[in-house]
Protein backbone atom coordinates (compact mmCIF):
# COMPACT_ATOMS: atom_id res chain seq x y z
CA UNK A 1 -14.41 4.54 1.36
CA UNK A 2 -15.66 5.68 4.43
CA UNK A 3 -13.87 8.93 6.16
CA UNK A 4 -12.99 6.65 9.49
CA UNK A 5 -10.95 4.34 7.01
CA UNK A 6 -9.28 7.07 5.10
CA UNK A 7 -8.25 8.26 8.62
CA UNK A 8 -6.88 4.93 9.34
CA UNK A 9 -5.06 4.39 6.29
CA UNK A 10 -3.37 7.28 6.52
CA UNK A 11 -1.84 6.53 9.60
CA UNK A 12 -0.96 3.43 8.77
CA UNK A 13 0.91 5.07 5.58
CA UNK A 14 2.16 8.29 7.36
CA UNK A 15 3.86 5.59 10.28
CA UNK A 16 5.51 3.61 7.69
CA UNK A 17 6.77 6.05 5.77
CA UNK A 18 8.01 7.50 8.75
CA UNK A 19 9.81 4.31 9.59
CA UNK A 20 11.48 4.41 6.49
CA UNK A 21 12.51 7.68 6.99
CA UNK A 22 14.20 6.70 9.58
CA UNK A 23 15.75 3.49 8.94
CA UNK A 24 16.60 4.07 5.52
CA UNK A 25 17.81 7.91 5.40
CA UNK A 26 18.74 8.36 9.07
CA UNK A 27 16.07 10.90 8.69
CA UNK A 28 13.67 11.59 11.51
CA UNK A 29 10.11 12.91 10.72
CA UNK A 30 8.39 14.92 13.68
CA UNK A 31 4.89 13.81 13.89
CA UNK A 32 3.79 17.53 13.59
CA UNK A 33 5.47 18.00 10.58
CA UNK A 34 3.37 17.12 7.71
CA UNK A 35 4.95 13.75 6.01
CA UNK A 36 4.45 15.06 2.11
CA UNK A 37 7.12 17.62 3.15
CA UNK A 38 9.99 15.00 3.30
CA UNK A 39 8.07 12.92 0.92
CA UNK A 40 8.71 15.38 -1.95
CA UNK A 41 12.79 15.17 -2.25
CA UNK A 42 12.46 11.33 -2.51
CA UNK A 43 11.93 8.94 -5.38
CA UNK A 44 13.08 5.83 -3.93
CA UNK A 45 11.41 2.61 -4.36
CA UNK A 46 9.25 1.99 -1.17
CA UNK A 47 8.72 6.18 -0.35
CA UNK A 48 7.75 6.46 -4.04
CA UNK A 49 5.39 3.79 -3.18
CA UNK A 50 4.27 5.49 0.18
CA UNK A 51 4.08 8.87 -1.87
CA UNK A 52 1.57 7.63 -4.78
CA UNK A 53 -1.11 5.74 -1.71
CA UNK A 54 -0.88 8.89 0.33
CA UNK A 55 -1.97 10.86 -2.75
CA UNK A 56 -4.40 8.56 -3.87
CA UNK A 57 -5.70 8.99 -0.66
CA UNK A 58 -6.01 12.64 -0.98
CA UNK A 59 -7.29 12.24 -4.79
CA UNK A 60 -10.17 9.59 -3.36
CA UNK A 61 -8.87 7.12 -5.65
CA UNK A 62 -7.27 4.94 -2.93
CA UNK A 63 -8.94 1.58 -2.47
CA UNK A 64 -9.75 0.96 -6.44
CA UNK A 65 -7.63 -1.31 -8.78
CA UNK A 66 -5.68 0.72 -11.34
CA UNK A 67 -6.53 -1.58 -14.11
CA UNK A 68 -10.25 -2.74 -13.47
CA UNK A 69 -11.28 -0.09 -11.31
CA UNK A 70 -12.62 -2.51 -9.09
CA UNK A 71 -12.90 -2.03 -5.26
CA UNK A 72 -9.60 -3.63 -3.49
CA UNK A 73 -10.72 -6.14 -0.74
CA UNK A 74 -10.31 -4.92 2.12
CA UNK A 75 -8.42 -7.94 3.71
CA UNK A 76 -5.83 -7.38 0.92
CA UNK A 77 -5.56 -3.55 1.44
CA UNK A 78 -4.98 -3.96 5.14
CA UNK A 79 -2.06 -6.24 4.28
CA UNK A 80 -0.44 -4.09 1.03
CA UNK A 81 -2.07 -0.42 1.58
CA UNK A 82 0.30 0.95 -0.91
CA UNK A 83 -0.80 -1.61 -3.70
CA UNK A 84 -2.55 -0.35 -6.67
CA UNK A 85 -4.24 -3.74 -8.11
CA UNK A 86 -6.89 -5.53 -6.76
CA UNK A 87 -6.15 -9.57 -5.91
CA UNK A 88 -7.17 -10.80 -8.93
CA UNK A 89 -5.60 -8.46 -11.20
CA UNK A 90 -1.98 -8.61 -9.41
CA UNK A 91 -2.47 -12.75 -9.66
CA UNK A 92 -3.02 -12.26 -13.14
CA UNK A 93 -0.05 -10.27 -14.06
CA UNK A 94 2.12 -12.35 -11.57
CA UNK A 95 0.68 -15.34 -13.59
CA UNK A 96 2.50 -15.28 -16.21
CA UNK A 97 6.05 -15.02 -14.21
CA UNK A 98 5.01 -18.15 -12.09
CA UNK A 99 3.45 -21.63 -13.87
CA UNK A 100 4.44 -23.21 -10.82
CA UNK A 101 1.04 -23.75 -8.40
CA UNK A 102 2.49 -24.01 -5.50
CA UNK A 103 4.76 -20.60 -5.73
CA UNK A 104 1.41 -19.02 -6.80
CA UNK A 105 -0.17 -20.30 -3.80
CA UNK A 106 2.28 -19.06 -1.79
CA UNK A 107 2.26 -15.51 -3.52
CA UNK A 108 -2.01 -15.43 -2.92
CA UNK A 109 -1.29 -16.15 0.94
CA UNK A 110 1.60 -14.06 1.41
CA UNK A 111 -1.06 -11.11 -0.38
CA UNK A 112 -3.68 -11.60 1.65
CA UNK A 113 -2.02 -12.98 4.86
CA UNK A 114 -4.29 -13.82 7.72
CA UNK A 115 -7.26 -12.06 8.54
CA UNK A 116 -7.53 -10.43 12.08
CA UNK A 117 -10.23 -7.83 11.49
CA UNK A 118 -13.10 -8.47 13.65
């Protein structure tokens, strides 16, 4: 991953995590103070979430699938940046939860959502 995109990710992760901050724990985050402060007293669901990404960023493993160590597509990152599968790994563990095709389809759109990267 390319030091431009790291850069962008973690401003994308940094602003939501910020958000929840705020929204969640009435807590506001100064954008000079460094977000892994705050990050460190929480274990909630979507900050632990926030928390992993932002390290895997840091670790340089941010952007590969946990389970096949594939390269995440880049459409699908965009739209989930704190997921740790790849598409076709999260399809296959949600496959066996949903036998209906048309819930499945709507689970592969809703993942990948549209794509407005030029």
């Amino acid at each position: 991953m390319t030091q431009e995109k790291i850069t962008t990710y973690r401003k994308l992760l940094e602003a939501e995590t910020r958000r929840v901050l705020a929204e969640e724990f009435h807590q506001a985050v100064p954008e000079t103070v460094p977000i892994h402060y705050f990050l460190s007293f929480k274990s909630e669901g979507r900050l632990a979430a926030l928390r992993d990404a932002l390290d895997r960023l840091d670790s340089g493993t941010f952007g590969r699938c946990m389970l096949c160590r594939c390269e995440i597509a880049e459409k699908f990152l965009r739209n989930n940046p704190t997921t740790r599968l790849c598409l076709c790994c999260a399809l296959g563990r949600e496959w066996g939860t949903h036998k209906d095709l048309e819930s499945l389809w709507k689970m592969i759109n809703s993942y990948t959502g549209p794509d407005t990267e030029q």
